[in-house]
Protein backbone atom coordinates (compact mmCIF):
# COMPACT_ATOMS: atom_id res chain seq x y z
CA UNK A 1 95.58 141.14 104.32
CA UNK A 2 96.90 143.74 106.91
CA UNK A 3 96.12 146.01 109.43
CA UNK A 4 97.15 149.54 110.19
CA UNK A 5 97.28 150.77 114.15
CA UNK A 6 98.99 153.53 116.52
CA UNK A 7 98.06 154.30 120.36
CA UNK A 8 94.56 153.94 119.64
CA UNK A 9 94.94 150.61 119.43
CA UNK A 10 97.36 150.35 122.65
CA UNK A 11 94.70 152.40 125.37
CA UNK A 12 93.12 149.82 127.20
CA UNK A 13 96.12 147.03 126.85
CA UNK A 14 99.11 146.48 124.53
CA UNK A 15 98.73 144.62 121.41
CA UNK A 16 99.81 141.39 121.65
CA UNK A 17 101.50 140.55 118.02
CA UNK A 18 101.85 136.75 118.24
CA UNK A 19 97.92 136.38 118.81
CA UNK A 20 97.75 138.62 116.37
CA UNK A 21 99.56 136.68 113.91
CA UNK A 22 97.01 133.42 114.42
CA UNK A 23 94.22 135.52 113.91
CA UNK A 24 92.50 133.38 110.64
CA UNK A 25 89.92 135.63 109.49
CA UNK A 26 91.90 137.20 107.80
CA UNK A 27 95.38 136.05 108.34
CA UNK A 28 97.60 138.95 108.60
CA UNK A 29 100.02 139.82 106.01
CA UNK A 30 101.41 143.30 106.99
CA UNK A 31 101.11 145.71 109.73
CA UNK A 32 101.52 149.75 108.93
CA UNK A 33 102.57 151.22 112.21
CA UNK A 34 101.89 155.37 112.46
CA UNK A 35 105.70 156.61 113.93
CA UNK A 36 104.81 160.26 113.71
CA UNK A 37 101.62 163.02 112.93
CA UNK A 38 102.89 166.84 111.80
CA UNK A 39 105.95 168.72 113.04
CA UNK A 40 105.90 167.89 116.64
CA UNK A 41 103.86 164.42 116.95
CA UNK A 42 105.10 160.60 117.92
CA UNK A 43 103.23 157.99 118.32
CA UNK A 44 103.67 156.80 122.32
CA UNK A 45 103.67 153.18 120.99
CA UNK A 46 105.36 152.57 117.79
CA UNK A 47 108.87 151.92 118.95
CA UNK A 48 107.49 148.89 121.25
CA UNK A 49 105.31 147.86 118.28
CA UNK A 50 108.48 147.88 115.70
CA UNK A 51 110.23 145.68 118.49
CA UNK A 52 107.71 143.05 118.66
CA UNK A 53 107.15 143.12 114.69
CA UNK A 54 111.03 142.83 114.01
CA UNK A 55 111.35 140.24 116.68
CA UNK A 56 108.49 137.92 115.23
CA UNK A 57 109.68 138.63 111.81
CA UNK A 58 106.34 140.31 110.34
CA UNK A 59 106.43 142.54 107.25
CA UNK A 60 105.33 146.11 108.45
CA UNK A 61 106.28 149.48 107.17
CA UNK A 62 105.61 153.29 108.95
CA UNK A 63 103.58 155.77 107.95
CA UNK A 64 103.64 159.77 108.60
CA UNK A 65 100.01 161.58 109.62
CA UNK A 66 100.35 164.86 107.45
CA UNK A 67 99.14 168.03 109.33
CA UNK A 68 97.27 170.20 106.65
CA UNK A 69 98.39 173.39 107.92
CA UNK A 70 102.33 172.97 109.26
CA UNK A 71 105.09 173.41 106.79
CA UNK A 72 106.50 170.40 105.31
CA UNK A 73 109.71 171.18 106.15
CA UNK A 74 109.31 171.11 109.60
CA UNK A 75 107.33 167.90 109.40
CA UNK A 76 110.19 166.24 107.90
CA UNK A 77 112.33 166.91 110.01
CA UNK A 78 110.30 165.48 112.62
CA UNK A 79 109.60 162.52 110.99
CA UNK A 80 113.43 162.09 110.15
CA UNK A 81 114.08 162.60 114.14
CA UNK A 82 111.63 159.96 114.97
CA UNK A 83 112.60 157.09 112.42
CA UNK A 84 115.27 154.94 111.84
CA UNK A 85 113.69 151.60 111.49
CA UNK A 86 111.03 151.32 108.27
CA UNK A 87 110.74 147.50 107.49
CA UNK A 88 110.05 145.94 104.47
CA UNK A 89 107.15 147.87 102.73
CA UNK A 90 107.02 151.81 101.34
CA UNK A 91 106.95 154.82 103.70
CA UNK A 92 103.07 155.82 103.73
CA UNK A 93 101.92 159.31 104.16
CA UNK A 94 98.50 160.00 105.86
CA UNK A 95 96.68 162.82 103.81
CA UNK A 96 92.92 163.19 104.91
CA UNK A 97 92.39 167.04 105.88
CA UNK A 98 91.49 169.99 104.17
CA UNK A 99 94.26 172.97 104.67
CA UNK A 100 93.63 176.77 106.09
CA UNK A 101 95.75 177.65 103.71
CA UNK A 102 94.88 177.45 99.73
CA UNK A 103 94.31 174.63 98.28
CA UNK A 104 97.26 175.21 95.83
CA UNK A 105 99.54 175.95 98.62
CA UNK A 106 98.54 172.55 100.26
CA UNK A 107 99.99 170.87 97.59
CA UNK A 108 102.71 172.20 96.90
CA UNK A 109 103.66 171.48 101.10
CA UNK A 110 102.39 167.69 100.66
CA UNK A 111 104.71 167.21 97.25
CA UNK A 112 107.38 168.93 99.26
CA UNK A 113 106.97 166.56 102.33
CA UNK A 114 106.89 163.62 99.76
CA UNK A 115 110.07 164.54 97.92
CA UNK A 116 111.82 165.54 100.83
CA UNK A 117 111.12 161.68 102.03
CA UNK A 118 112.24 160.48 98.46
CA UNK A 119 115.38 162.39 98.32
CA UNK A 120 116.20 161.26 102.00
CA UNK A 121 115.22 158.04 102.13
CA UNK A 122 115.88 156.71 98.30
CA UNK A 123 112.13 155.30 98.23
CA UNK A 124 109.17 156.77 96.21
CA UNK A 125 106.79 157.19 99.38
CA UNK A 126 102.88 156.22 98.86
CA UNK A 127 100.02 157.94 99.72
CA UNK A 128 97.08 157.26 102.28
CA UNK A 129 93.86 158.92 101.46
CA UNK A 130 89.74 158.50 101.91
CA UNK A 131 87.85 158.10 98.59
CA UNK A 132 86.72 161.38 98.94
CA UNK A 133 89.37 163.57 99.64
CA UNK A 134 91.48 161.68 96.73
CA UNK A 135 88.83 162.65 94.20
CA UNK A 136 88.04 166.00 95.42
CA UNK A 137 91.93 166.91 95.82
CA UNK A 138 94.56 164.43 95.01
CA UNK A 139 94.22 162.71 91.83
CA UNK A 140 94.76 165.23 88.88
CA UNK A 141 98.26 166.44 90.54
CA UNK A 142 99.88 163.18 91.98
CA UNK A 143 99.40 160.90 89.59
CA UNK A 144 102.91 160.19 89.75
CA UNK A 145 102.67 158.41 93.14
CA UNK A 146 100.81 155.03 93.95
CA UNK A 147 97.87 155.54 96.49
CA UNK A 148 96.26 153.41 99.89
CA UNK A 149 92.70 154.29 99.46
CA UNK A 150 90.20 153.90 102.28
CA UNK A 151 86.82 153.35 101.47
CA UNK A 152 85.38 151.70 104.43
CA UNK A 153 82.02 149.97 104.43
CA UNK A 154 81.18 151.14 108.13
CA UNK A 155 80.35 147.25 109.09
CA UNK A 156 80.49 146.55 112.89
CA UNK A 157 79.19 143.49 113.23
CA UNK A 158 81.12 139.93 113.14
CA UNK A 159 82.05 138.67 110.67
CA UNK A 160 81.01 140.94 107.73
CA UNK A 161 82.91 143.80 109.66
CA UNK A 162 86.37 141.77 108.75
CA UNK A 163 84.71 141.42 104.53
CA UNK A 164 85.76 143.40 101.93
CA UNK A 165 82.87 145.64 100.43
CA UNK A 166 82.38 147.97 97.73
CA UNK A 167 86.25 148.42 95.69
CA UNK A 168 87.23 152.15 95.91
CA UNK A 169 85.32 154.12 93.14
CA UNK A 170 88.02 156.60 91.80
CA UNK A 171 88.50 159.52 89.66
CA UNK A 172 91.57 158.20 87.40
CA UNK A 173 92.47 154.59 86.09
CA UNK A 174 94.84 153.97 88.74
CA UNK A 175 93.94 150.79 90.99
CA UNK A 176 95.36 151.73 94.79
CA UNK A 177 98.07 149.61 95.83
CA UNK A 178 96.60 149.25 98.94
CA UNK A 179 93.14 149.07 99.53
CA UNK A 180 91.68 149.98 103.57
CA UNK A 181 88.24 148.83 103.75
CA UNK A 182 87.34 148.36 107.30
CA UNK A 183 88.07 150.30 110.39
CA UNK A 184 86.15 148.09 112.54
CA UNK A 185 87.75 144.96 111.96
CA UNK A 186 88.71 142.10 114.74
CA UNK A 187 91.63 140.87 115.14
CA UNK A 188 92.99 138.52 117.75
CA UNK A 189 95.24 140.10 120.12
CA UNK A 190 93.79 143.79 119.93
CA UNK A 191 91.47 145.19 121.91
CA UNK A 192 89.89 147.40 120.13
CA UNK A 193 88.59 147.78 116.40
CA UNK A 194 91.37 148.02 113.92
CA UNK A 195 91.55 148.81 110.30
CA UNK A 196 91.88 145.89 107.99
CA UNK A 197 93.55 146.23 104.58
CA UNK A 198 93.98 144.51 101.39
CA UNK A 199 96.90 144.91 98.88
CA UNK A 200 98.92 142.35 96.36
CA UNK A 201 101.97 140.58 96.83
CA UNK A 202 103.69 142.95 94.53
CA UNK A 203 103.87 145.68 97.40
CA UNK A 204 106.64 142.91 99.09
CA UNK A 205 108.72 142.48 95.88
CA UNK A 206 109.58 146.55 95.96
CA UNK A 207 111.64 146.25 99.23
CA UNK A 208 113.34 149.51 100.28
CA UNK A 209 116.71 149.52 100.07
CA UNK A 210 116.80 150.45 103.49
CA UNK A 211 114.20 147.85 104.72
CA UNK A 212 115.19 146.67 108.60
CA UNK A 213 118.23 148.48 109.18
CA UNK A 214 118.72 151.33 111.81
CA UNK A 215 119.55 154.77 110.00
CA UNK A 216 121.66 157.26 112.04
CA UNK A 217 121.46 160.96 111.39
């Protein structure tokens, strides 16, 4: 089990990763921390959060929120700016918006983005999407990448809000790698809801090849 979080989960006080790491229901696994969101974006609190995880020696990895309607280009190179530390698990890339421009020409900037990271970075990136917006966009032209599918039961109440419900219902064979289903899980050491995920050990085994180290451009 894991959990995903950026500033949201920092507003009213900072996370405090070594409750969060005797939370039992679930135990946690993995954190994903968001580093960075389109061409201009950071997250104010994922270089304290990568501190904390590295010094308490908890798996995490970083993910990238993709802006529909900037270039990829530029979005790489903010991301690239902004990172240098990417732990143990593969760079995620947040896909859950429609684009202004076509629908073809969204694509072809999100396979851009992706294979800019792979050619950079020497790691196959994965991809975060809703149910929905996988079936309705994704899943015909990237079945060459491994998805994190959220399909959230909308649960708020303890403890079912922290239980897996219905398994993502997609349009392809593929089983997601990771599997988000609650964003209004509690956790012990964050005050606010958080997203709780699921995934197999097999995610760990694929360890990037630059996993923990500091990468100077």
């Amino acid at each position: 089990f894991g959990i995903d979080v950026s500033h949201y989960q920092d507003d009213k006080e900072s996370i405090k990763w070594d409750k969060v790491m005797q939370n039992t229901n679930p135990k946690i696994d993995f954190v994903y921390i968001r580093t960075t969101m389109g061409k201009n974006g950071s997250d104010n609190s994922f270089k304290q959060n990568i501190i904390e995880l590295e010094k308490l020696n908890i798996p995490f990895g970083v993910y990238h929120y993709f802006r529909p309607n900037e270039l990829a280009i530029e979005q790489f190179e903010n991301f690239k700016i902004h990172n240098n530390k990417f732990g143990k698990l593969p760079i995620a890339v947040d896909v859950e918006e429609k684009s202004n421009f076509s629908t073809k020409i969204f694509k072809k900037e999100l396979r851009k983005f992706l294979e800019l990271i792979e050619k950079e970075y020497n790691t196959k990136p994965i991809i975060y999407s809703p149910q929905k917006f996988f079936n309705l966009y994704l899943w015909q032209d990237f079945k060459d990448y491994k998805f994190w599918i959220a399909r959230q039961h909308g649960i708020k109440t303890i403890p079912k809000n922290n239980t897996p419900g219905k398994t993502p219902n997609l349009l392809s064979f593929k089983c997601p790698v990771i599997w988000q289903y609650s964003g209004t899980g509690n956790v012990s050491g964050i005050n606010s809801k958080v997203d709780l995920n699921i995934t197999s050990k097999s995610i760990f085994e694929n360890q990037l090849s630059i996993a923990s180290q500091q990468i100077h451009h």
